[in-house]
C-alpha atoms as a PDB file:
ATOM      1  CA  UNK A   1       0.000   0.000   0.000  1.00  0.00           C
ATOM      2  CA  UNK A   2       1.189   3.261  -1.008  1.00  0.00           C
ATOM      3  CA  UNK A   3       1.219   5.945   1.770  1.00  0.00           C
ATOM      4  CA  UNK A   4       1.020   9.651   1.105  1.00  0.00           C
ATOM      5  CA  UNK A   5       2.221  12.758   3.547  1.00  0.00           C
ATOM      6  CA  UNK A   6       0.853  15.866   3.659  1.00  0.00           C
ATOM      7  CA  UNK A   7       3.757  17.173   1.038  1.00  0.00           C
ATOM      8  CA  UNK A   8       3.125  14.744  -1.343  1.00  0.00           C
ATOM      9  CA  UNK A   9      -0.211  15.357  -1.493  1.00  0.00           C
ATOM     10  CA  UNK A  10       0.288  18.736  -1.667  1.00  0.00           C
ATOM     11  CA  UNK A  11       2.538  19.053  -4.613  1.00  0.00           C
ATOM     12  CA  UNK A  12       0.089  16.573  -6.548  1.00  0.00           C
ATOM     13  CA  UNK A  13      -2.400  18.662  -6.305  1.00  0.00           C
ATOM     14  CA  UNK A  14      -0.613  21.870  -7.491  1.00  0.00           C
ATOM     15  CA  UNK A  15       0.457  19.862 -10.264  1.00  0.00           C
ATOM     16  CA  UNK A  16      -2.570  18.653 -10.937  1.00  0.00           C
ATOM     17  CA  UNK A  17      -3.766  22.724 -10.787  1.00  0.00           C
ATOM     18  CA  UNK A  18      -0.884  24.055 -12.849  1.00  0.00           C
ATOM     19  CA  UNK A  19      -1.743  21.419 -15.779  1.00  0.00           C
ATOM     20  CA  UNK A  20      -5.208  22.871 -15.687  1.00  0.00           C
ATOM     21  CA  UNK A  21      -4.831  26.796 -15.057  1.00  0.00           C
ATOM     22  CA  UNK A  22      -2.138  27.526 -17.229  1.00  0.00           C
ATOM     23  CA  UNK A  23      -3.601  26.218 -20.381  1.00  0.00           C
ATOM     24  CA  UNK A  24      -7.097  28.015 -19.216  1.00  0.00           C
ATOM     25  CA  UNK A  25      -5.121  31.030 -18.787  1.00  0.00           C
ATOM     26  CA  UNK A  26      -2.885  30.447 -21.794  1.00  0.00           C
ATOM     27  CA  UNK A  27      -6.250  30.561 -23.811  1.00  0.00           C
ATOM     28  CA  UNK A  28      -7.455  33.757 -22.355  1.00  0.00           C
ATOM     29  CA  UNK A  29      -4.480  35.527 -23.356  1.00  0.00           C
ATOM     30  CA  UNK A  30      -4.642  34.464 -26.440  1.00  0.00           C
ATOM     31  CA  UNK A  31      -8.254  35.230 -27.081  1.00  0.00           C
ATOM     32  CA  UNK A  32      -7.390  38.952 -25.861  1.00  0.00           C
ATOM     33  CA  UNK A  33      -4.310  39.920 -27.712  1.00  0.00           C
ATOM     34  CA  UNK A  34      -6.172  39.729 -30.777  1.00  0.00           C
ATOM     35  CA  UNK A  35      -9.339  41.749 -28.994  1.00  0.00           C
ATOM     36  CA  UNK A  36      -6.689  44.099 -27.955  1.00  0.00           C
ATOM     37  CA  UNK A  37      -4.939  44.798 -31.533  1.00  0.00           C
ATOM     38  CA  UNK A  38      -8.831  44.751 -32.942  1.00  0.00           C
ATOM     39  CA  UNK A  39      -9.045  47.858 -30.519  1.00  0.00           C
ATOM     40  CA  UNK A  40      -6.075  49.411 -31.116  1.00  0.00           C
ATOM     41  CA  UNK A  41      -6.679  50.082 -35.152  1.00  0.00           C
ATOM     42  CA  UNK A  42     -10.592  51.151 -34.538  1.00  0.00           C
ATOM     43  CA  UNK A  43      -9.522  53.930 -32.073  1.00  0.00           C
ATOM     44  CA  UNK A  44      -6.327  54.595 -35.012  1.00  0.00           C
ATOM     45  CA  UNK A  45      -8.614  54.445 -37.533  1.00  0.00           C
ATOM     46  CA  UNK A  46     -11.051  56.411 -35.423  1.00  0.00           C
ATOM     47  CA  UNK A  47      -8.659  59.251 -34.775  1.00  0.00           C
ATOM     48  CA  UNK A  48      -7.521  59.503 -38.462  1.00  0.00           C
ATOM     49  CA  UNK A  49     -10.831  60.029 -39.725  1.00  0.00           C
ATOM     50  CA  UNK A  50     -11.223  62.736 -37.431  1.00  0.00           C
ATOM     51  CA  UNK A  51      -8.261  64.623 -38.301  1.00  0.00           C
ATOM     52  CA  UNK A  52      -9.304  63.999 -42.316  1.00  0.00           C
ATOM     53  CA  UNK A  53     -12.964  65.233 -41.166  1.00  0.00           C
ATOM     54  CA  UNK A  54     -11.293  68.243 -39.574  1.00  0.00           C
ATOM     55  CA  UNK A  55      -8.696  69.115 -42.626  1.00  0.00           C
ATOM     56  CA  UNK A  56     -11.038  68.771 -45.020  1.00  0.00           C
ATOM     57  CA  UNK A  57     -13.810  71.430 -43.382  1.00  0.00           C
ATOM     58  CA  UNK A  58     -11.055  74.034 -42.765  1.00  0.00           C
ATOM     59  CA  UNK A  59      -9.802  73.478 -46.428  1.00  0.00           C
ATOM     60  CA  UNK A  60     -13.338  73.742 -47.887  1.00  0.00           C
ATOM     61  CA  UNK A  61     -14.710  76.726 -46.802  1.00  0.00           C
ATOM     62  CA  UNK A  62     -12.101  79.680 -45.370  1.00  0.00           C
ATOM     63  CA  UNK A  63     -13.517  81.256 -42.029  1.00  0.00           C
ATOM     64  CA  UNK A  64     -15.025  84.822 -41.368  1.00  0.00           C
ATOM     65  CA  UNK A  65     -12.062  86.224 -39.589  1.00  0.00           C
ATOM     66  CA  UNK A  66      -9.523  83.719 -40.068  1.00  0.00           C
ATOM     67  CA  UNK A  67      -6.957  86.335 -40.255  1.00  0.00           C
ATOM     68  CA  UNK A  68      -3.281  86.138 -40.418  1.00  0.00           C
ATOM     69  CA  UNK A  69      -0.872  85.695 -37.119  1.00  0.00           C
ATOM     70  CA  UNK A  70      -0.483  89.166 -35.663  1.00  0.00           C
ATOM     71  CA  UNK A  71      -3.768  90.767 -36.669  1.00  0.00           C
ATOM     72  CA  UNK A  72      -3.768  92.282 -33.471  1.00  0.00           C
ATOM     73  CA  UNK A  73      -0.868  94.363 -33.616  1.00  0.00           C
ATOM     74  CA  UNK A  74      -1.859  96.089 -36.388  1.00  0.00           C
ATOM     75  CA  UNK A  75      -5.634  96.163 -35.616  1.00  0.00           C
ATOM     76  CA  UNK A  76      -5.807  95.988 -31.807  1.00  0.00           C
ATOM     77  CA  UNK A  77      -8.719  93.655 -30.774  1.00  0.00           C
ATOM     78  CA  UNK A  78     -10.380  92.437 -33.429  1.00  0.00           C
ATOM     79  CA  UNK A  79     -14.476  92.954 -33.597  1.00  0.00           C
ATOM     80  CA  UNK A  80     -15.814  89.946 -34.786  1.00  0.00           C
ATOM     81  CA  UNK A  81     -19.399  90.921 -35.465  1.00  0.00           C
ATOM     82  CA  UNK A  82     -19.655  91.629 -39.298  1.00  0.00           C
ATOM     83  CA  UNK A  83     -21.719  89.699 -41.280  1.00  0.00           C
ATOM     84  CA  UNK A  84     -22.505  89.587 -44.797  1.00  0.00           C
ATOM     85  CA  UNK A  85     -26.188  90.634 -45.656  1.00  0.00           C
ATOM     86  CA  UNK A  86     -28.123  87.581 -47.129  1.00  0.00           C
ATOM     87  CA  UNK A  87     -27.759  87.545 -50.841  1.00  0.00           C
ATOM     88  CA  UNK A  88     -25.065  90.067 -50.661  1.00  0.00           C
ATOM     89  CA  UNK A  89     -22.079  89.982 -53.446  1.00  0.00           C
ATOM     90  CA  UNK A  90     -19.205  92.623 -53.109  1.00  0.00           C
ATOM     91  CA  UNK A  91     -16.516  94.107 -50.671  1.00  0.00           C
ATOM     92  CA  UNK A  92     -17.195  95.603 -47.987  1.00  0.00           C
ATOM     93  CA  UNK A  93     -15.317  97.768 -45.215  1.00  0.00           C
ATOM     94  CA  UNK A  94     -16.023  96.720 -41.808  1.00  0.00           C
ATOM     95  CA  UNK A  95     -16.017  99.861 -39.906  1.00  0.00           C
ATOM     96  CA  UNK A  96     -15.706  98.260 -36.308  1.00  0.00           C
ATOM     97  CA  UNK A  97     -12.594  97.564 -37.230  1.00  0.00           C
ATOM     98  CA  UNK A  98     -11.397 101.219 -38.438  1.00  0.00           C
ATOM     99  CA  UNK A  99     -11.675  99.646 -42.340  1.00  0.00           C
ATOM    100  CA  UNK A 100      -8.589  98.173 -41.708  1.00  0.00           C
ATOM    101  CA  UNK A 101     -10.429  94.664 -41.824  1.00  0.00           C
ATOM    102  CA  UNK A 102     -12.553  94.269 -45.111  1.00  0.00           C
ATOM    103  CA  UNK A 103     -14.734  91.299 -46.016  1.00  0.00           C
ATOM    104  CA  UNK A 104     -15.774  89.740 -49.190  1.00  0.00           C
ATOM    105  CA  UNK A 105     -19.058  88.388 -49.511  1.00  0.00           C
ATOM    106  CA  UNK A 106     -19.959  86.072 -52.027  1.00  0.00           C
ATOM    107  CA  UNK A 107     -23.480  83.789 -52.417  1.00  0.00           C
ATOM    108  CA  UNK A 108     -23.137  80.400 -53.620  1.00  0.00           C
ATOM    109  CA  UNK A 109     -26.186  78.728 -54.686  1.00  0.00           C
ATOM    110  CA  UNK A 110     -26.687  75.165 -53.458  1.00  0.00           C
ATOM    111  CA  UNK A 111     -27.394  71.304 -55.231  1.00  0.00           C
ATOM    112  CA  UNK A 112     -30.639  71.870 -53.399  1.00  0.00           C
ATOM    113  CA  UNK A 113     -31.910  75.574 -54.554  1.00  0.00           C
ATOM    114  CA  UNK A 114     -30.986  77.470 -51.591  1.00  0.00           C
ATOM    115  CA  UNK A 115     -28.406  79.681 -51.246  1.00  0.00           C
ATOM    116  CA  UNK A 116     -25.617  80.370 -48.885  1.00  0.00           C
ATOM    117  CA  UNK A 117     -23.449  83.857 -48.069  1.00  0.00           C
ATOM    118  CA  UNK A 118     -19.929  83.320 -47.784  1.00  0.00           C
ATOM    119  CA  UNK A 119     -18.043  85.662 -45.974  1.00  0.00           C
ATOM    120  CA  UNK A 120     -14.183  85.746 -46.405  1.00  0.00           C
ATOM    121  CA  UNK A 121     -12.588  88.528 -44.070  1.00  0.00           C
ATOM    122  CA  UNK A 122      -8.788  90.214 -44.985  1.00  0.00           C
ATOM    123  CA  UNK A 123      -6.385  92.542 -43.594  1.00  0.00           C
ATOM    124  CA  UNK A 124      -5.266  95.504 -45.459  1.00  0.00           C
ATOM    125  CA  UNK A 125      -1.584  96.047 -44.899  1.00  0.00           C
ATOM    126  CA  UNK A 126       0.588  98.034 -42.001  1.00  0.00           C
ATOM    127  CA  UNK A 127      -0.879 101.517 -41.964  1.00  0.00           C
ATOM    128  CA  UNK A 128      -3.828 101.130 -44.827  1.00  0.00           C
ATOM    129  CA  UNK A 129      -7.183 100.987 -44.658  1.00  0.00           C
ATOM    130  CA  UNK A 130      -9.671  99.893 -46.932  1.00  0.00           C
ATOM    131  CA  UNK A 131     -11.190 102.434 -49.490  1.00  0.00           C
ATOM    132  CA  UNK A 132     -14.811 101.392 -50.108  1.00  0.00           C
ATOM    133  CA  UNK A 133     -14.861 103.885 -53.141  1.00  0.00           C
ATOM    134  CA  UNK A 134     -12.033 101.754 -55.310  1.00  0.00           C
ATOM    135  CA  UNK A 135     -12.406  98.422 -53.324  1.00  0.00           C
ATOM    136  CA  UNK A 136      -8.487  98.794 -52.349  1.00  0.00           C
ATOM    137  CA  UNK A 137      -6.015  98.914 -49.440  1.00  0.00           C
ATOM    138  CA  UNK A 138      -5.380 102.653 -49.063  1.00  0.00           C
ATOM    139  CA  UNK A 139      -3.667 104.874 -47.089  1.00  0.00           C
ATOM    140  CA  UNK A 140      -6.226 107.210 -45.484  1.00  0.00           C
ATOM    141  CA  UNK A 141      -5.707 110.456 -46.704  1.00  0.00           C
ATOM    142  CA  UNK A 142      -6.243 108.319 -50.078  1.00  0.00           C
ATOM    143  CA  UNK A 143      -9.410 106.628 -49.164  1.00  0.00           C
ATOM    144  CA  UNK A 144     -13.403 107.319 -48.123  1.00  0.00           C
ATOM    145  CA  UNK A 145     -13.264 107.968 -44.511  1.00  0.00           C
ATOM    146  CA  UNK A 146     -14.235 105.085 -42.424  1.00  0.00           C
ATOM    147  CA  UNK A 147     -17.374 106.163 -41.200  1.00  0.00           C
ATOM    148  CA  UNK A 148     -18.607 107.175 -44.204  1.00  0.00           C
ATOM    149  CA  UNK A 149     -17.484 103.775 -46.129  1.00  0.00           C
ATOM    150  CA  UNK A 150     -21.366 101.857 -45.559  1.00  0.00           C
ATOM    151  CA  UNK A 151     -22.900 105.350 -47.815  1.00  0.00           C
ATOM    152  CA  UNK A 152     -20.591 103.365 -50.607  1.00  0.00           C
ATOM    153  CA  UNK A 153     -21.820  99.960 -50.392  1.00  0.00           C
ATOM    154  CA  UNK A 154     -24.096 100.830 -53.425  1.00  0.00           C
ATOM    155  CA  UNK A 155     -20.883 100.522 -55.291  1.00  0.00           C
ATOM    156  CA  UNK A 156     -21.213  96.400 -54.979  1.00  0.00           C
ATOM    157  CA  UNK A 157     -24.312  96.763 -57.280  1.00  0.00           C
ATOM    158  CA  UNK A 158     -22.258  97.545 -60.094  1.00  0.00           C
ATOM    159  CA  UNK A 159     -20.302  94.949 -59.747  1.00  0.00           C
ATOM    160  CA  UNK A 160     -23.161  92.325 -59.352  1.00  0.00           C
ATOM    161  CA  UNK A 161     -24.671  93.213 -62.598  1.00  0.00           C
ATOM    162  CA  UNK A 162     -21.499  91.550 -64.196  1.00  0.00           C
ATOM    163  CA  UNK A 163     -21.915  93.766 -67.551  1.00  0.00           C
ATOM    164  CA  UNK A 164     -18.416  94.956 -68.554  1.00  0.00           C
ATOM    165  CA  UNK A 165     -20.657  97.820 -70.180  1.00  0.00           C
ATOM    166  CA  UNK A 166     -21.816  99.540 -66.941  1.00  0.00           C
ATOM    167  CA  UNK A 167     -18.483 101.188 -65.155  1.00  0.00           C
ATOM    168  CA  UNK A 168     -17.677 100.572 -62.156  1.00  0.00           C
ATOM    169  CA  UNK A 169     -17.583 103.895 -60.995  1.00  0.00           C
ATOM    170  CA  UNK A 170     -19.101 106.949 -62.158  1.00  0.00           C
ATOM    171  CA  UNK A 171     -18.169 111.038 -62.298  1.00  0.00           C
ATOM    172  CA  UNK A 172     -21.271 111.535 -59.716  1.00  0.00           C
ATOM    173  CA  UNK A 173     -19.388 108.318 -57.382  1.00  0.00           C
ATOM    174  CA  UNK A 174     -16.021 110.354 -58.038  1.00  0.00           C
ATOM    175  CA  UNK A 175     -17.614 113.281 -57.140  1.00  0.00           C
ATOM    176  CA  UNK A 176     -19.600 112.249 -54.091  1.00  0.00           C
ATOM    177  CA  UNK A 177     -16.658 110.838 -52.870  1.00  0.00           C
ATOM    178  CA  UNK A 178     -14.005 113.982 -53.226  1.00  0.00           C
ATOM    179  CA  UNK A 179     -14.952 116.483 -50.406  1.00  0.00           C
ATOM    180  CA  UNK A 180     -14.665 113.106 -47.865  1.00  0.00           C
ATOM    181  CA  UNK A 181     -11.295 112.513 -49.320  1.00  0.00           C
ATOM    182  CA  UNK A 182      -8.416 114.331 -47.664  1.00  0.00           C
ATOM    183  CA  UNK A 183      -6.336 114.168 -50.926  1.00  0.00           C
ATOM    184  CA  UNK A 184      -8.983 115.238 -53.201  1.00  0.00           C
ATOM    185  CA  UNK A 185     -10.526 117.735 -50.840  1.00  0.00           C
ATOM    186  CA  UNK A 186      -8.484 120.736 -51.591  1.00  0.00           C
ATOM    187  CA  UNK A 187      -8.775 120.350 -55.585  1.00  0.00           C
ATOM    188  CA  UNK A 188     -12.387 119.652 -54.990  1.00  0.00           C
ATOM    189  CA  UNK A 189     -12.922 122.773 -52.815  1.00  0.00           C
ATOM    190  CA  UNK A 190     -11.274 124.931 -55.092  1.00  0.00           C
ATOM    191  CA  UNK A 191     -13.608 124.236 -58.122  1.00  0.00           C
ATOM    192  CA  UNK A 192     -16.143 125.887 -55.305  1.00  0.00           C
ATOM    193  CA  UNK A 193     -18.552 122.894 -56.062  1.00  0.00           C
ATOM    194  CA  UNK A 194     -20.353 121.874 -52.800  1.00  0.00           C
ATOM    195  CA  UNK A 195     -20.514 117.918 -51.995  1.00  0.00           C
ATOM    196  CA  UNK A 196     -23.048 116.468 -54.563  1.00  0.00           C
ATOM    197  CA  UNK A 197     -26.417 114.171 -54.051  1.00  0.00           C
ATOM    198  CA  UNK A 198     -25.957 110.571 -53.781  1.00  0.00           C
ATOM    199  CA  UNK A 199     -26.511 109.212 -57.023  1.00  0.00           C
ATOM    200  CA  UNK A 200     -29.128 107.653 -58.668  1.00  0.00           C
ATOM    201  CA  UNK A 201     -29.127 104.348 -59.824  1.00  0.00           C
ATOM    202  CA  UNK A 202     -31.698 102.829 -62.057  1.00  0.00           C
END
């Protein structure tokens, strides 16, 4: 008869354990690497098509006020509260911003009928300011007064009509425009002509 002591037994039955848990746990692991490399590409894949999702917006369509690094020294804070009208074409001084921001507004017409204003904002250069009267960066003795550059926004109609017929600005614009113009003021005072009507458009 075979006897057994407490050690014997003992190691027999951790034997007996270790041929049974390790392959168990051998399987597990092996069942969860490829879980954990399955993971590992979606949340890769995931991120990628984010970033691609992301590039792709910003590349599409440029932002209102997506303006070049250092804006603010030349501007100060920028206002951010210009928006196109709806339907509007043209260029347009934004006046919260001393002119020296100007935005172009353009109305793109939709695979589905409706229409949407884009609104693409710029920086005129060091010292400029936009001239609503000849849709340029100007310096300011050379260009419509700020506060009087919306009482030009008429000028955008000519340019909507697209006709290379109609000009784009007239003597009356010219002249409307000269007593507000530091530069021109002097010549236009001494022809002794007072500052004409707004013209009429038909």
């Amino acid at each position: 008869m075979l006897k057994f002591d407490d050690r014997t037994l003992l190691n027999v039955s951790f034997m007996s354990m270790e041929t049974r848990i390790i392959p168990l746990l051998q399987d597990t692991l092996s069942l969860r690497r490829p879980f954990k490399k399955f993971i590992m590409k979606a949340v890769i894949l995931c991120a990628l098509a984010c970033i691609a999702v992301v590039a792709a917006k910003s590349r599409s369509k440029r932002a209102a006020f997506e303006l070049p690094d250092g804006a603010e020294l030349l501007v100060g804070s920028v206002r951010t509260s210009f928006a196109c009208p709806a339907g509007a074409e043209g260029y347009y001084a934004d006046t919260e911003n001393n002119c020296q921001i100007f935005h172009v507004c353009h109305t793109v017409l939709e695979e589905d009928g409706s229409s949407e204003t884009q609104q693409f904002s710029f920086l005129c250069g060091n010292q400029t300011m936009f001239n609503q009267l000849s849709f340029t960066c100007s310096m300011p003795e050379d260009a419509v007064p700020c506060p009087e550059a919306p009482n030009f926004f008429y000028l955008n109609d000519n340019l909507r009509l697209g006709d290379p017929k109609v000009a784009f600005l007239d003597d009356q614009d010219i002249q409307r425009a000269a007593p507000l113009i530091q530069s021109y003021g002097a010549r236009f005072q001494a022809g002794g002509a007072g500052a004409p009507a707004p013209p009429r458009r038909g």
